[in-house]
C-alpha atoms as a PDB file:
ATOM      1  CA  UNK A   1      67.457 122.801 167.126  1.00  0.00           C
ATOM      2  CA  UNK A   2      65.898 124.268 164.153  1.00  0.00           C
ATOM      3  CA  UNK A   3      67.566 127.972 164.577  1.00  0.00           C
ATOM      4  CA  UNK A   4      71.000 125.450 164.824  1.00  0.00           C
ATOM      5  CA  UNK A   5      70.655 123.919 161.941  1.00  0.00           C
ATOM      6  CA  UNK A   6      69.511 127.162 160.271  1.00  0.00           C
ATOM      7  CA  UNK A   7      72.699 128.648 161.473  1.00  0.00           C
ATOM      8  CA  UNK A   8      75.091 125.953 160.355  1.00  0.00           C
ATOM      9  CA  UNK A   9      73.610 126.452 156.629  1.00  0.00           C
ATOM     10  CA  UNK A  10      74.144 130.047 156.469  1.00  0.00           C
ATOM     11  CA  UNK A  11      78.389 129.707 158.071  1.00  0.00           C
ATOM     12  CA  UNK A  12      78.426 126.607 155.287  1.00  0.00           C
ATOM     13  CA  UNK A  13      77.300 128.727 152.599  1.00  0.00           C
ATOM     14  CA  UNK A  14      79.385 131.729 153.656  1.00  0.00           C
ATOM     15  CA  UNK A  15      82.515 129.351 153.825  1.00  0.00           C
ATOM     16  CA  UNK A  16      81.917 128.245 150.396  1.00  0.00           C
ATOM     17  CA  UNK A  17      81.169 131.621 148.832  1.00  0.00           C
ATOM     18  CA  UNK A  18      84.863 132.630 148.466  1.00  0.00           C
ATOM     19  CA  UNK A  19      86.091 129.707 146.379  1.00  0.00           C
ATOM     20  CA  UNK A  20      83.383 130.539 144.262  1.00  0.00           C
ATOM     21  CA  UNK A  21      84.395 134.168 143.794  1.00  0.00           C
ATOM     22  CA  UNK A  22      87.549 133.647 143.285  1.00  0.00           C
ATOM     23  CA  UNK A  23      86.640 131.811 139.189  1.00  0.00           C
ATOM     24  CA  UNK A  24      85.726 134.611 136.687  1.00  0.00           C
ATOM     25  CA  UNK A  25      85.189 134.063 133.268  1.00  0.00           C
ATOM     26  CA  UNK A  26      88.335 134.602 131.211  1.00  0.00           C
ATOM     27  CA  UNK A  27      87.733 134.883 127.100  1.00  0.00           C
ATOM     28  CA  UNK A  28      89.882 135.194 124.251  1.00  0.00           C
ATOM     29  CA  UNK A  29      90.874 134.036 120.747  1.00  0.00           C
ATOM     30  CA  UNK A  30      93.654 131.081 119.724  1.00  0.00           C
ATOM     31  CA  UNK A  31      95.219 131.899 116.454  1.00  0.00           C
ATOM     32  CA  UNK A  32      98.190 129.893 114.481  1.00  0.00           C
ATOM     33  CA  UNK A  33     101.159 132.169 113.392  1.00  0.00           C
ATOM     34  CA  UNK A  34     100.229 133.174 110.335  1.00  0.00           C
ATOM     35  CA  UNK A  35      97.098 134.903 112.523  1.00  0.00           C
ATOM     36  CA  UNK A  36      94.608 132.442 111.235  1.00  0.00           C
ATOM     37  CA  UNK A  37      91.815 131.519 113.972  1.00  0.00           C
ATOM     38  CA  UNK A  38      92.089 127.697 114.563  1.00  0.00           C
ATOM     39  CA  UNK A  39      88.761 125.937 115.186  1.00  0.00           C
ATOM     40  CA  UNK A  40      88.092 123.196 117.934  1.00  0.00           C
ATOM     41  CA  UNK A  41      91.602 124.025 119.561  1.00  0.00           C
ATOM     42  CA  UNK A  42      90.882 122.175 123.703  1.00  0.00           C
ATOM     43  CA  UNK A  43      91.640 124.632 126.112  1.00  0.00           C
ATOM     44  CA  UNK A  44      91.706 122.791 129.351  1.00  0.00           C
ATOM     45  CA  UNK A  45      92.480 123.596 133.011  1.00  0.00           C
ATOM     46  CA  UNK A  46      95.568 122.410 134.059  1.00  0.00           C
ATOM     47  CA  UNK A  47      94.578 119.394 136.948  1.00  0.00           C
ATOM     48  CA  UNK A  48      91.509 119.305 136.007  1.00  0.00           C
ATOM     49  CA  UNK A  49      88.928 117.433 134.013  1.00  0.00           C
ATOM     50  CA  UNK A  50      87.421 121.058 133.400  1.00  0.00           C
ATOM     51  CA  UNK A  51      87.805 122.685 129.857  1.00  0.00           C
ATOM     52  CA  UNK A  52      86.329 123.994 126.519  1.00  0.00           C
ATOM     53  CA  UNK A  53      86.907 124.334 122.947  1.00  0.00           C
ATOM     54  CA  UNK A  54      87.530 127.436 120.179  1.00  0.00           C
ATOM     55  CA  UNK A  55      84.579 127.826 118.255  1.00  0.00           C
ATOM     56  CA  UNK A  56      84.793 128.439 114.171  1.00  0.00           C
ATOM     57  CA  UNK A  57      86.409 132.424 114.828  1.00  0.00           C
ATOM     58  CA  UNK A  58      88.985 130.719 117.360  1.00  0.00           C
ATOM     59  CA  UNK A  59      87.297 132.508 120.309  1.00  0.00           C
ATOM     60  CA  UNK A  60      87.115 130.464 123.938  1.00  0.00           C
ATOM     61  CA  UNK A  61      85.304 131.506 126.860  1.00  0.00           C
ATOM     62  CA  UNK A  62      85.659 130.018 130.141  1.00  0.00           C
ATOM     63  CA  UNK A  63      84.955 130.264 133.882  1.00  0.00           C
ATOM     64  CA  UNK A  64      88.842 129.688 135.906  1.00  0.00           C
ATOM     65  CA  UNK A  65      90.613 130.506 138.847  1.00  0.00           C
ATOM     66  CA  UNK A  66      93.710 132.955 139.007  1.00  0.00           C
ATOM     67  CA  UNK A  67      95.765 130.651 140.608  1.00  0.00           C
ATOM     68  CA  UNK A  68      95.255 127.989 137.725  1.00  0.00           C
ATOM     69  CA  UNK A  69      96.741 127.526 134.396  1.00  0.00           C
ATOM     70  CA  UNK A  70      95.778 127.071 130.938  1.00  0.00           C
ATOM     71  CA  UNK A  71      96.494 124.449 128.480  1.00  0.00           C
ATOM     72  CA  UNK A  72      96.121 125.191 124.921  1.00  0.00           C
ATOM     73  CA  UNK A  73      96.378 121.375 122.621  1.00  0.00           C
ATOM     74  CA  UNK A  74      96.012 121.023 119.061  1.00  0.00           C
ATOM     75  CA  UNK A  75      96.715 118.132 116.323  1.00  0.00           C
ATOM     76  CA  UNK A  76      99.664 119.825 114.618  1.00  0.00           C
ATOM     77  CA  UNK A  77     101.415 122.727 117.227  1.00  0.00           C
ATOM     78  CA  UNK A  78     102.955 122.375 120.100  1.00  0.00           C
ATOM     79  CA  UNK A  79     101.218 122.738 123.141  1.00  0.00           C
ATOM     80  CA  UNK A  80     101.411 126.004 124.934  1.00  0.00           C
ATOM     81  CA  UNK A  81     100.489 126.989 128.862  1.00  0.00           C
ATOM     82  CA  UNK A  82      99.505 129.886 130.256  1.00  0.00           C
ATOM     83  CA  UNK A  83      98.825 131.501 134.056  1.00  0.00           C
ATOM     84  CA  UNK A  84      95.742 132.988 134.300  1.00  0.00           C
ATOM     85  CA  UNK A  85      96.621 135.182 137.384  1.00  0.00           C
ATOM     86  CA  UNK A  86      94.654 138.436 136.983  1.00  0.00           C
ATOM     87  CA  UNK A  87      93.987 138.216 133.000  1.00  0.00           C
ATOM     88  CA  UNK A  88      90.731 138.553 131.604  1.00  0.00           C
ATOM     89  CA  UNK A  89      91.020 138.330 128.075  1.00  0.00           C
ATOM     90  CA  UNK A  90      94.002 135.679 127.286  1.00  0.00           C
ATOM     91  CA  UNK A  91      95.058 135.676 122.822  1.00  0.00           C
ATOM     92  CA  UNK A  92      97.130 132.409 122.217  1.00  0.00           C
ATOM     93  CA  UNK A  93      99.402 132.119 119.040  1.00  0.00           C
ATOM     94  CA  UNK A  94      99.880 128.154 118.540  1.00  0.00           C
ATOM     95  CA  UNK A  95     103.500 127.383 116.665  1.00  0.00           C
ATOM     96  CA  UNK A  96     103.150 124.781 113.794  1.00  0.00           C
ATOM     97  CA  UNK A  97     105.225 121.358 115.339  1.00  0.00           C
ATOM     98  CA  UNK A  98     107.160 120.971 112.476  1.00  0.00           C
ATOM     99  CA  UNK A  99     109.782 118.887 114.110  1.00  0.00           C
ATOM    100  CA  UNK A 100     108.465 115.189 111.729  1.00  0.00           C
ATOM    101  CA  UNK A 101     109.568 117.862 108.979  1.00  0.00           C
ATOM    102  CA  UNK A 102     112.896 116.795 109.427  1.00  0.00           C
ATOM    103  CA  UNK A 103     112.859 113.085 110.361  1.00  0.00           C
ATOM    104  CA  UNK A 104     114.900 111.039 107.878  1.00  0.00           C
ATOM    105  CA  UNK A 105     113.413 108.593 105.257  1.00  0.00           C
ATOM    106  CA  UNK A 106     115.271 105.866 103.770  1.00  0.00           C
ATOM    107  CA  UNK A 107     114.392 105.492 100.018  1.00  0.00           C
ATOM    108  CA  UNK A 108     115.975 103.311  97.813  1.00  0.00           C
ATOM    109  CA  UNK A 109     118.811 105.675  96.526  1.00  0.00           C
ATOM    110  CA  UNK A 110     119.879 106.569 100.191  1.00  0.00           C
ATOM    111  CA  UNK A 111     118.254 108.878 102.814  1.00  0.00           C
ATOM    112  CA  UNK A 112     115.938 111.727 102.653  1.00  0.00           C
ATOM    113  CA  UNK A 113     114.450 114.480 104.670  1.00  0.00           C
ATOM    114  CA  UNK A 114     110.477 113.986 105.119  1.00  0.00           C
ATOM    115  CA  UNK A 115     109.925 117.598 103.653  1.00  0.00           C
ATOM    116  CA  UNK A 116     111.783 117.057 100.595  1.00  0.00           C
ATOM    117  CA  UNK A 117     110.666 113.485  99.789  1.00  0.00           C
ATOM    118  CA  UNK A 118     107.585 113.251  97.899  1.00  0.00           C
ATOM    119  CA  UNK A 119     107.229 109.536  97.481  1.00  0.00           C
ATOM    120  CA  UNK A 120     104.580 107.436  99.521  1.00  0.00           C
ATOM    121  CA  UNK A 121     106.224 106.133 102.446  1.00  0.00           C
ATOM    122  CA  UNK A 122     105.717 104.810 106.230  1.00  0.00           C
ATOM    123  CA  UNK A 123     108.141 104.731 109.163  1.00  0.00           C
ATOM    124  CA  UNK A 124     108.465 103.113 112.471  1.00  0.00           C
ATOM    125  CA  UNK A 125     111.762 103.356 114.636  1.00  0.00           C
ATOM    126  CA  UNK A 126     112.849 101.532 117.261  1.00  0.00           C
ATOM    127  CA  UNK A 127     111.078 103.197 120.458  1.00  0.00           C
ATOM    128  CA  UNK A 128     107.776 102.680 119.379  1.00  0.00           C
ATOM    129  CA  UNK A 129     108.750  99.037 118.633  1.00  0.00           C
ATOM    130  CA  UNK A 130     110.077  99.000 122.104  1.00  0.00           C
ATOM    131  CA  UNK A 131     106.442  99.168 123.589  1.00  0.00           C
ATOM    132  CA  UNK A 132     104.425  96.672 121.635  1.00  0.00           C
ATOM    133  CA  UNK A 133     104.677  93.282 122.190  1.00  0.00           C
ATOM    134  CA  UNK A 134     105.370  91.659 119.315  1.00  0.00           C
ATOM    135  CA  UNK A 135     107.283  88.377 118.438  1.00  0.00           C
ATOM    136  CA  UNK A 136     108.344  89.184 114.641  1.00  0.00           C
ATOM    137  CA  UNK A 137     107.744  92.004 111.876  1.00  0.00           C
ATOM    138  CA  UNK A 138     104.979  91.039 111.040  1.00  0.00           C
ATOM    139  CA  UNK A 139     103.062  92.416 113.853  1.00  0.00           C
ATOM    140  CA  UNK A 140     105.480  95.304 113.727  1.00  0.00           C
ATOM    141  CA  UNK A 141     103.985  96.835 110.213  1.00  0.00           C
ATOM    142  CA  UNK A 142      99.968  96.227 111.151  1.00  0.00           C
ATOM    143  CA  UNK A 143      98.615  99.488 111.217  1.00  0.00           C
ATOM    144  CA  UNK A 144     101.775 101.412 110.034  1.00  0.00           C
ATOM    145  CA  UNK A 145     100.307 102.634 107.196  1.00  0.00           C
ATOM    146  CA  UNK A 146      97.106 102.334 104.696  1.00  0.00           C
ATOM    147  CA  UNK A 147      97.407  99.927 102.724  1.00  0.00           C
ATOM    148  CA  UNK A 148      99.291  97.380 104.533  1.00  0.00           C
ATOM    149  CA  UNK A 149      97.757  94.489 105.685  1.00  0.00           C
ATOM    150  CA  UNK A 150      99.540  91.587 107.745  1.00  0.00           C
ATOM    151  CA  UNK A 151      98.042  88.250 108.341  1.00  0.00           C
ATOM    152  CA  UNK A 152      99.616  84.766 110.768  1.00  0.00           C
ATOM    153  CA  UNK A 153      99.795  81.848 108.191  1.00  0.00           C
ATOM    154  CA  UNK A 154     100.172  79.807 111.292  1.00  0.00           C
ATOM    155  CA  UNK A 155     100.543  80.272 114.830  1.00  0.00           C
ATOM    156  CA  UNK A 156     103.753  78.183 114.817  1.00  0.00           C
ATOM    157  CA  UNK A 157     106.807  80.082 116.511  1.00  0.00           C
ATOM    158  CA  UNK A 158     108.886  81.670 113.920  1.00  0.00           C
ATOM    159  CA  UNK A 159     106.072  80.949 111.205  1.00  0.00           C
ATOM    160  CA  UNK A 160     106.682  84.345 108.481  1.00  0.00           C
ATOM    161  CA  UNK A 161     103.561  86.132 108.114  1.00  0.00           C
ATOM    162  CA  UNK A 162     101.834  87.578 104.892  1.00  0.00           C
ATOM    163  CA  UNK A 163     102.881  91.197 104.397  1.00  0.00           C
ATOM    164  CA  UNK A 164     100.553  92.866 101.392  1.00  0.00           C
ATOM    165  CA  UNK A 165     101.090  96.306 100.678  1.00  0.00           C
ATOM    166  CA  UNK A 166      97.857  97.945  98.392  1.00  0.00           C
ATOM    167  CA  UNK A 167      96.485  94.552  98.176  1.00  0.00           C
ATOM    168  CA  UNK A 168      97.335  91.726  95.400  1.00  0.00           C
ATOM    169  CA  UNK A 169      98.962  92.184  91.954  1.00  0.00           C
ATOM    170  CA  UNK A 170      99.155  88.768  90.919  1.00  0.00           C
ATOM    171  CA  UNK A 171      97.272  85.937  90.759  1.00  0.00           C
ATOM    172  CA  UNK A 172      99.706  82.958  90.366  1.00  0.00           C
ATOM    173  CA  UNK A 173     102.921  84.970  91.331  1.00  0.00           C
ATOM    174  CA  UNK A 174     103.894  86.228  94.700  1.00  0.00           C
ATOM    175  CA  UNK A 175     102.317  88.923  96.097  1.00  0.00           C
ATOM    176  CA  UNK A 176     104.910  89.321  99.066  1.00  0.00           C
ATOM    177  CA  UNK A 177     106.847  92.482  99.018  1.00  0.00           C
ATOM    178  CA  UNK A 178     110.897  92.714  98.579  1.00  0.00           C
ATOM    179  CA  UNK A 179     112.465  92.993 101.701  1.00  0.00           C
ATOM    180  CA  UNK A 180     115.583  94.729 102.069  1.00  0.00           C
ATOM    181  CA  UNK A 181     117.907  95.035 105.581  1.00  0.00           C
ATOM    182  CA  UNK A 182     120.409  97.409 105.844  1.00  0.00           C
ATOM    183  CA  UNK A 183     120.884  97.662 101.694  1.00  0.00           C
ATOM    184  CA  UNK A 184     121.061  93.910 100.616  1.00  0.00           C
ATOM    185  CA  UNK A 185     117.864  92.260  99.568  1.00  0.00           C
ATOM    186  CA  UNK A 186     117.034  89.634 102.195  1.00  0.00           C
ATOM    187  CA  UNK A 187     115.565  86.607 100.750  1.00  0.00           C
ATOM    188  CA  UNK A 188     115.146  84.333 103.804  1.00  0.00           C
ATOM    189  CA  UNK A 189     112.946  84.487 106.301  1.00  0.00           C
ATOM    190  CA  UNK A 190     112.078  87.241 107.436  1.00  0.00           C
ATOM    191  CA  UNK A 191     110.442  86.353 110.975  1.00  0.00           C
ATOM    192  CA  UNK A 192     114.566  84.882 111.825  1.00  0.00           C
ATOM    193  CA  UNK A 193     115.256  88.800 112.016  1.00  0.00           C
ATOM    194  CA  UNK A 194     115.720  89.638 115.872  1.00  0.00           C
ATOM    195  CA  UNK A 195     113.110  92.515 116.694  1.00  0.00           C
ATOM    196  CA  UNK A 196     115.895  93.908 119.174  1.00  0.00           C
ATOM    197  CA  UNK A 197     117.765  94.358 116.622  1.00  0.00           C
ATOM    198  CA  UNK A 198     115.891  96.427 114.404  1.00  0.00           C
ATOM    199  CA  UNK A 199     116.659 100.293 114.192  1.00  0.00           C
ATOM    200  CA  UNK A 200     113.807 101.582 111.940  1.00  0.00           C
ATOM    201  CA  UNK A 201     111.255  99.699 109.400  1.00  0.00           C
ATOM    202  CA  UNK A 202     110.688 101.810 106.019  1.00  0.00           C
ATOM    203  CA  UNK A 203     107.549 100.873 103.884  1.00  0.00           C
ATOM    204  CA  UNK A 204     107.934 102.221 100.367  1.00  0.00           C
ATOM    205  CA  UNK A 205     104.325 102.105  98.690  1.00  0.00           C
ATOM    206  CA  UNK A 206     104.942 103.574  95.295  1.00  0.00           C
ATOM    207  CA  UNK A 207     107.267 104.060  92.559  1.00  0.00           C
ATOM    208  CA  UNK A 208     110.334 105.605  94.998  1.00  0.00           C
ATOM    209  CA  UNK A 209     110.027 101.850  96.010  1.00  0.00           C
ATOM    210  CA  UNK A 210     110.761 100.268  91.839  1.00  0.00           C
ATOM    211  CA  UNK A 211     113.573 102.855  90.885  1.00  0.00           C
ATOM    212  CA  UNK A 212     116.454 100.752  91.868  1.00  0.00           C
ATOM    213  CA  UNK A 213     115.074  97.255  92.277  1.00  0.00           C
ATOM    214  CA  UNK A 214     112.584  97.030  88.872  1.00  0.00           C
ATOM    215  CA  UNK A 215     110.373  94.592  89.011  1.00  0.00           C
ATOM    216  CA  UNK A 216     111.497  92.431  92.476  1.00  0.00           C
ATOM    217  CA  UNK A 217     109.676  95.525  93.818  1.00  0.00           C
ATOM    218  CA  UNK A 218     106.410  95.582  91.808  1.00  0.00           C
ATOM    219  CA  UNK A 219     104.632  94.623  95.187  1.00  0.00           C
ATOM    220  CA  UNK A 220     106.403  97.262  97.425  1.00  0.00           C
ATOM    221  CA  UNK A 221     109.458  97.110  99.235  1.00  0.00           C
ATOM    222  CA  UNK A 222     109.968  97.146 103.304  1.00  0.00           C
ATOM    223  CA  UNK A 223     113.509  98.131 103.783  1.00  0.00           C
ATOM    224  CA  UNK A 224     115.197  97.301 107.613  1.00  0.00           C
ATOM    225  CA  UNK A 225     117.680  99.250 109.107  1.00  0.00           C
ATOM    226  CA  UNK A 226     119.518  97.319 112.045  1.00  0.00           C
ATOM    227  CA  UNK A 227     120.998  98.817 115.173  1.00  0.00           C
ATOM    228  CA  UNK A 228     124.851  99.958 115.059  1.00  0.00           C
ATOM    229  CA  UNK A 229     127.049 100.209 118.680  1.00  0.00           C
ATOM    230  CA  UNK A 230     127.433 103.396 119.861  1.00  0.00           C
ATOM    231  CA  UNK A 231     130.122 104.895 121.607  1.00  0.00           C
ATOM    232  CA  UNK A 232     129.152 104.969 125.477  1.00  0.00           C
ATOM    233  CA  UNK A 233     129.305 102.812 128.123  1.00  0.00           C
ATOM    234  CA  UNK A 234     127.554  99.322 128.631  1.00  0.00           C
ATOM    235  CA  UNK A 235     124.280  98.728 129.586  1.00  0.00           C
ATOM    236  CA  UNK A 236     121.999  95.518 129.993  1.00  0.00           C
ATOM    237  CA  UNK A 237     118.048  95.413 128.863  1.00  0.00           C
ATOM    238  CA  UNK A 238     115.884  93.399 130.445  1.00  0.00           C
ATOM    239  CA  UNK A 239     112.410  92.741 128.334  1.00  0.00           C
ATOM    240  CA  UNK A 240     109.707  90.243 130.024  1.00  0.00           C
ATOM    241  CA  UNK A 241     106.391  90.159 128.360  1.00  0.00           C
ATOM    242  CA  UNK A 242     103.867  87.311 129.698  1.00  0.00           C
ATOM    243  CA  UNK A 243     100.533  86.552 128.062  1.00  0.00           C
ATOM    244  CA  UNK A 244      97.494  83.495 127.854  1.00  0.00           C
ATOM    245  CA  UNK A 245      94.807  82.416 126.103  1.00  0.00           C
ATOM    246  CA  UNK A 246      90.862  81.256 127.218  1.00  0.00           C
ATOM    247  CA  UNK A 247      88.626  79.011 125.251  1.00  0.00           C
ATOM    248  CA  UNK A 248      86.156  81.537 123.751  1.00  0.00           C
ATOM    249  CA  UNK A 249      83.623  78.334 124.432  1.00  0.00           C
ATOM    250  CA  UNK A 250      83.081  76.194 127.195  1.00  0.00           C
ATOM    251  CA  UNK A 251      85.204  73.109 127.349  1.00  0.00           C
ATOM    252  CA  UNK A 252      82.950  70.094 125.750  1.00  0.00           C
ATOM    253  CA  UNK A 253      81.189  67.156 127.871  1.00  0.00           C
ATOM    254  CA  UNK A 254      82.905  63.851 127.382  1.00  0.00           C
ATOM    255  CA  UNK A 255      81.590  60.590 127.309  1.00  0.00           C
ATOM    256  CA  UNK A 256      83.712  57.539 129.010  1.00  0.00           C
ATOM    257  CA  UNK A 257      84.094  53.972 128.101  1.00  0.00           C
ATOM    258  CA  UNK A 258      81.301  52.348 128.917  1.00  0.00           C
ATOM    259  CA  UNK A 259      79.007  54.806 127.111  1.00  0.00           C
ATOM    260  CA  UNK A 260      80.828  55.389 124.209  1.00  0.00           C
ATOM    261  CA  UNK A 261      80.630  52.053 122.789  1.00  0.00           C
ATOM    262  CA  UNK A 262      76.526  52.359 123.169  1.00  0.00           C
ATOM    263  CA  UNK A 263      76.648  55.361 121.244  1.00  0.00           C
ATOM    264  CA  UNK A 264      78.824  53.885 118.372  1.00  0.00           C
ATOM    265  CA  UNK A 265      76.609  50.624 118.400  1.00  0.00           C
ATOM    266  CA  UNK A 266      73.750  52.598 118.086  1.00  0.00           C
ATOM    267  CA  UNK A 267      74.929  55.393 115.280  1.00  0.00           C
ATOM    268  CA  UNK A 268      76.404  52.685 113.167  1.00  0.00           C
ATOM    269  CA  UNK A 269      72.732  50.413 113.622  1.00  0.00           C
ATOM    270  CA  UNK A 270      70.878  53.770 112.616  1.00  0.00           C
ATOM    271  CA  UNK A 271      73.089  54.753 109.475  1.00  0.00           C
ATOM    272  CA  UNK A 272      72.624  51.334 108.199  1.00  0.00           C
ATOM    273  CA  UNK A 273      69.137  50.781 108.643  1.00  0.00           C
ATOM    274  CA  UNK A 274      67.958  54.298 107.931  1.00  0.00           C
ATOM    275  CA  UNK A 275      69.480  55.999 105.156  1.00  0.00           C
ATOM    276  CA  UNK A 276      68.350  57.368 102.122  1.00  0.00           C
ATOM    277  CA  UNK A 277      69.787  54.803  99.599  1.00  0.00           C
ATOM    278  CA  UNK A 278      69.273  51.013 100.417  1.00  0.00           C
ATOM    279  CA  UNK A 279      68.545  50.751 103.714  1.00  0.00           C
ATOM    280  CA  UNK A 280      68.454  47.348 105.384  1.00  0.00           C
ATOM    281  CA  UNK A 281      66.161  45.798 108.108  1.00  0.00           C
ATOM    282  CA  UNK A 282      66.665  46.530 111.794  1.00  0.00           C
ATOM    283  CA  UNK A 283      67.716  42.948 112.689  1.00  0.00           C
ATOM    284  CA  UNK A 284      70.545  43.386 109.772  1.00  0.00           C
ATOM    285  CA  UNK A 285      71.430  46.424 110.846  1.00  0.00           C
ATOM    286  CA  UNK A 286      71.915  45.375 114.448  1.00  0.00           C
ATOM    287  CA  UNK A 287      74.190  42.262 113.954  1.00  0.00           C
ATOM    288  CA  UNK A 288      75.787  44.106 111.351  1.00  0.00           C
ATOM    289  CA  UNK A 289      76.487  46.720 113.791  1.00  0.00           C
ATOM    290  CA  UNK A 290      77.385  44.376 116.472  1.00  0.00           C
ATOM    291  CA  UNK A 291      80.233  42.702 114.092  1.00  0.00           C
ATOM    292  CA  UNK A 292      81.928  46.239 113.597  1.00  0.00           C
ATOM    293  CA  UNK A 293      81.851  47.150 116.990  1.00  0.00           C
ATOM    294  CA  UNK A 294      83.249  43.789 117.867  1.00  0.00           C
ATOM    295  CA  UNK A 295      86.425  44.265 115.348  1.00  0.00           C
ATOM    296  CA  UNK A 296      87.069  47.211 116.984  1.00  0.00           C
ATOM    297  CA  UNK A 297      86.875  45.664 120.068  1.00  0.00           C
END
């Protein structure tokens, strides 16, 4: 039994040993395109929770198969993948992502490109709106940009919330920021906007926002750009969204008729007979209390 076992081990072991030999170590260097090494780029193994990071010269070692690939990631290029096949030594060159570069900004004046503009501004377009459940815009510019904070002055449906953009700059005037959809500054409410129909939501922070409105934009402005048809054929979008609410506490212990009278006989007895400032004597305070409770009664 023992020489069996013995001999199992050694055919496991033996089976195993070739997937093992097939994973080398494969090193090399991830550089940008101006040949600058780029620090804490992930290098990761495609499938895998497996993978590493550059250290501070760029340089990456790590133990793969030849079969797999390589993915290189890094905040600002675009990723890149690579077959390991019978490399060793594997030099990336990352490509800046410079596609936001030429995303549009609306300003005040008209549009701009993102490269050229140099004012402080935020933007949020329609298919990122299109995955957040919100009910009104509100809830559509918290966390768009520093600086803007959003708060529910009620939870009433169709209630407008508080928009502040770099905090207060008044005390006894209005703090809210000018609104403006597609060109004309709205003045009504702006929760009655439909969120479907809302192209892209512009948050000018600084003084790109007071050029053409003066001082109506002193608090910032958030300028709406609605959806226009297209040419194409028809289509139908179905949203659902479903949510609820639990009591954070447990719900309370009530008391029914015939004890809550007791309990009112007897708070209205003590608060007569023992407080601070002229109390009165129990036997008072009893058919005092008695009277009351027999009014209400």
């Amino acid at each position: 039994m023992r020489k069996t076992l013995l001999l199992l081990m050694i055919l496991w072991v033996a089976a195993l040993s070739p997937l093992y030999a097939q994973e080398r170590q494969v090193t090399g260097k991830v550089t940008n395109d101006a040949g600058e090494a780029l620090v804490g780029v992930t290098i990761s193994i495609k499938g895998t929770n497996r993978g590493t990071n550059s250290d501070v010269n760029g340089s990456f070692k790590i133990n793969v198969g030849s079969t797999s690939s390589l993915i290189f990631t890094y905040v600002g290029y675009v990723n890149q993948e690579i077959l390991v096949g019978n490399k060793s030594v594997i030099n990336v060159q990352l490509l800046a992502a410079n596609e936001t570069l030429d995303e549009v900004v609306i300003t005040t004046f008209g549009t701009a490109k993102k490269s050229s503009f140099t004012g402080s501004s935020a933007k949020i377009g329609a298919e990122k709106l299109a995955v957040r459940p919100i009910t009104n815009i509100g809830q559509a510019l918290e966390g768009i940009a520093p600086g803007v904070t959003t708060t529910s002055t009620s939870g009433q449906p169709g209630s407008s919330p508080d928009v502040r953009i770099r905090g207060f700059g008044s005390i006894s005037s209005s703090n809210a920021p000018l609104y403006v959809v597609d060109g004309v500054p709205f003045s009504a409410s702006i929760a009655n906007l439909n969120n479907d129909d809302i192209e892209t939501i512009t948050v000018l922070k600084d003084a790109a926002s007071t050029a053409l409105y003066g001082a109506r934009a002193a608090n910032g402005v958030v300028m709406v750009t609605t959806k226009k048809g297209t040419k194409g054929k028809n289509s139908i979008n179905i949203k659902y969204t479903k949510g609820f609410n639990t009591r954070a506490l447990p719900e309370y212990d009530r008391v029914g008729a015939a004890d809550y009278y007791p309990l009112m006989w007897e708070s209205n007895r003590n608060n007569l007979a023992y407080r601070a400032a002229n109390p009165v004597a129990i036997a008072t305070a009893n058919t005092t209390a008695s009277a009351g409770l027999g009014a209400i009664l």
